[in-house]
Protein backbone atom coordinates (compact mmCIF):
# COMPACT_ATOMS: atom_id res chain seq x y z
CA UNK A 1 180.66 48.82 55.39
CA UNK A 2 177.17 47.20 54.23
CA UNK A 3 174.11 48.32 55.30
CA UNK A 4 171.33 46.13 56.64
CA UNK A 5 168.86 45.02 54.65
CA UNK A 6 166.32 46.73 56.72
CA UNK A 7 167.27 50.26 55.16
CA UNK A 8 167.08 49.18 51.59
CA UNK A 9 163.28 47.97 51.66
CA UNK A 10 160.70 49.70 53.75
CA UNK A 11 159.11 48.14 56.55
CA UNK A 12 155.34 46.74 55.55
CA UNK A 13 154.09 49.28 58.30
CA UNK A 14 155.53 52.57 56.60
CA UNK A 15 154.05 51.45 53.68
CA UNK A 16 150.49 51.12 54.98
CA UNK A 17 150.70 54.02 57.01
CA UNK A 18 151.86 55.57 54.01
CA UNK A 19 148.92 54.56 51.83
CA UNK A 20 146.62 55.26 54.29
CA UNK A 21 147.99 59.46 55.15
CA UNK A 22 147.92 59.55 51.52
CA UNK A 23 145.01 58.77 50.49
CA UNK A 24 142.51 58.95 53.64
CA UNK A 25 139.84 61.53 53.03
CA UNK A 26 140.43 64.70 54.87
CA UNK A 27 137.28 66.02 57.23
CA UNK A 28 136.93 69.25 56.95
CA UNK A 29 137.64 71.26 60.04
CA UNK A 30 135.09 74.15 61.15
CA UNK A 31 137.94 76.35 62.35
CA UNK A 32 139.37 76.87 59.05
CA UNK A 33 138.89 80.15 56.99
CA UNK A 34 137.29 79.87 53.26
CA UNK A 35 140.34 80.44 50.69
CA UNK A 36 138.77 83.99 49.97
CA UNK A 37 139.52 84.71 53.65
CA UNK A 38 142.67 84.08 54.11
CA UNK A 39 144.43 86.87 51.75
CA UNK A 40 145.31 89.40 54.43
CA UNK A 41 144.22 93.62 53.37
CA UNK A 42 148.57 94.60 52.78
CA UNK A 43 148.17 91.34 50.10
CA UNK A 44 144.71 92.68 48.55
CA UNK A 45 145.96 96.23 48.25
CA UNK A 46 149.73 94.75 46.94
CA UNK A 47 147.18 92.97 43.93
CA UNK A 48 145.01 95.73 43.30
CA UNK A 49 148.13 98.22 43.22
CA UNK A 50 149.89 96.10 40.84
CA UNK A 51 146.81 95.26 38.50
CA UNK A 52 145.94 98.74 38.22
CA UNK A 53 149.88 99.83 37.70
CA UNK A 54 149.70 97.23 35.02
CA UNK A 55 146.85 98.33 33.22
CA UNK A 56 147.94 101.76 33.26
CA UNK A 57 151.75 101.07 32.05
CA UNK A 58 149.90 98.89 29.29
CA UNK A 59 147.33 101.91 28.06
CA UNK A 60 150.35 104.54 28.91
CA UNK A 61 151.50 102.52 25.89
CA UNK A 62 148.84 101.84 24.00
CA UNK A 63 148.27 105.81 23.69
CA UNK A 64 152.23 106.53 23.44
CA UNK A 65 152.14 103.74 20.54
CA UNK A 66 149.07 105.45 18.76
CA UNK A 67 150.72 109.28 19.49
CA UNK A 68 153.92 108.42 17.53
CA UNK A 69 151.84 106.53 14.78
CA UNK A 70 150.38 110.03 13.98
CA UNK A 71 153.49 111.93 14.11
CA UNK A 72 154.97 109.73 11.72
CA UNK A 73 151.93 109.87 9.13
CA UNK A 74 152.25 113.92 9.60
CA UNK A 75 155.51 113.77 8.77
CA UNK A 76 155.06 111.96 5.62
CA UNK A 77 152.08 114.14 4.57
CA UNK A 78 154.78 117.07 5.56
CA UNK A 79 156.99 115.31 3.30
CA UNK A 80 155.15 114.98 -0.11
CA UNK A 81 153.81 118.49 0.35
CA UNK A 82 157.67 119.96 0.48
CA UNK A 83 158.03 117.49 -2.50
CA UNK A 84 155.04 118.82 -4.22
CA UNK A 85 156.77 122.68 -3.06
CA UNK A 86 159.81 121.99 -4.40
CA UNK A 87 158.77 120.54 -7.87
CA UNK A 88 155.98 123.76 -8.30
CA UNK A 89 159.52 125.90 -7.55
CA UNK A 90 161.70 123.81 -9.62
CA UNK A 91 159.33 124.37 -12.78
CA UNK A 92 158.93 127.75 -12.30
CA UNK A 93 162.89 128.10 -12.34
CA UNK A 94 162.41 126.09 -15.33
CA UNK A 95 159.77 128.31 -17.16
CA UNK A 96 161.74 131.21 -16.52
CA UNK A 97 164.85 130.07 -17.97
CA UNK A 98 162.68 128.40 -20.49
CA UNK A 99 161.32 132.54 -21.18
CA UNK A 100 165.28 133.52 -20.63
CA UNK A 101 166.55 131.61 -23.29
CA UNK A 102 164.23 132.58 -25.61
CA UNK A 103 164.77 136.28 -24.99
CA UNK A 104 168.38 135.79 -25.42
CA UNK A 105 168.05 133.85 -28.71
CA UNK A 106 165.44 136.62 -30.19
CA UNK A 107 168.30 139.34 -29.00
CA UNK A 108 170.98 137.02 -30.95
CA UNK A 109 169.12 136.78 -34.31
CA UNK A 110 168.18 140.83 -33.62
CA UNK A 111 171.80 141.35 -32.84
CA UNK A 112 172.94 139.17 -36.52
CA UNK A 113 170.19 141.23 -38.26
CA UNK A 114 171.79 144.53 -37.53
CA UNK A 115 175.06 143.00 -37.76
CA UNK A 116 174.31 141.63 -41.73
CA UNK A 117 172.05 144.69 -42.87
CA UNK A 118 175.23 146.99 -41.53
């Protein structure tokens, strides 16, 4: 079944009535509200709720961010001091079995000395 050739092209009126709804300049009509009007008060409170829920989730975050930055720079400071702790310790240990073996070694020769002079 073909369809006229009518329904392909557009009539020359639909065209210039086209043109002309398009591009006519619009009159402004005294009835209409300015665009700062027409946001009704549930809208306006709906934006300012979610602006200042936003800003707050974003410095909740900011401050949580800043919080656990901190923790983690005491806990490296808490490191190197047990580090620090643990070395101090670990030479002392040292030092006395440094003091230890040198006590046993002067009771060894001691010990020979009786031992040959005997």
């Amino acid at each position: 079944m073909k369809l006229p050739v009518s329904q392909y092209i557009w009539p020359a009126d639909r065209c210039l009535s086209f043109l002309f709804v398009r591009f006519s300049p619009r009159l402004p009509n005294v009835r209409t509200r300015s665009k700062q009007e027409n946001m009704s008060l549930a809208s306006k409170v709906t934006l300012g709720a979610s602006c200042v829920a936003t800003a707050a989730i974003v410095g909740y975050v900011h401050i949580k961010q800043n919080i656990d930055r901190e923790k983690l720079h005491e806990g490296v400071i808490k490191d190197v001091e047990r580090q620090q702790r643990r070395k101090a310790e670990n030479l002392y240990v040292l030092q006395q079995q440094s003091d230890l073996t040198k006590q046993l070694r002067r009771e060894q020769m001691e010990a020979e000395k009786q031992g040959s002079s005997t």
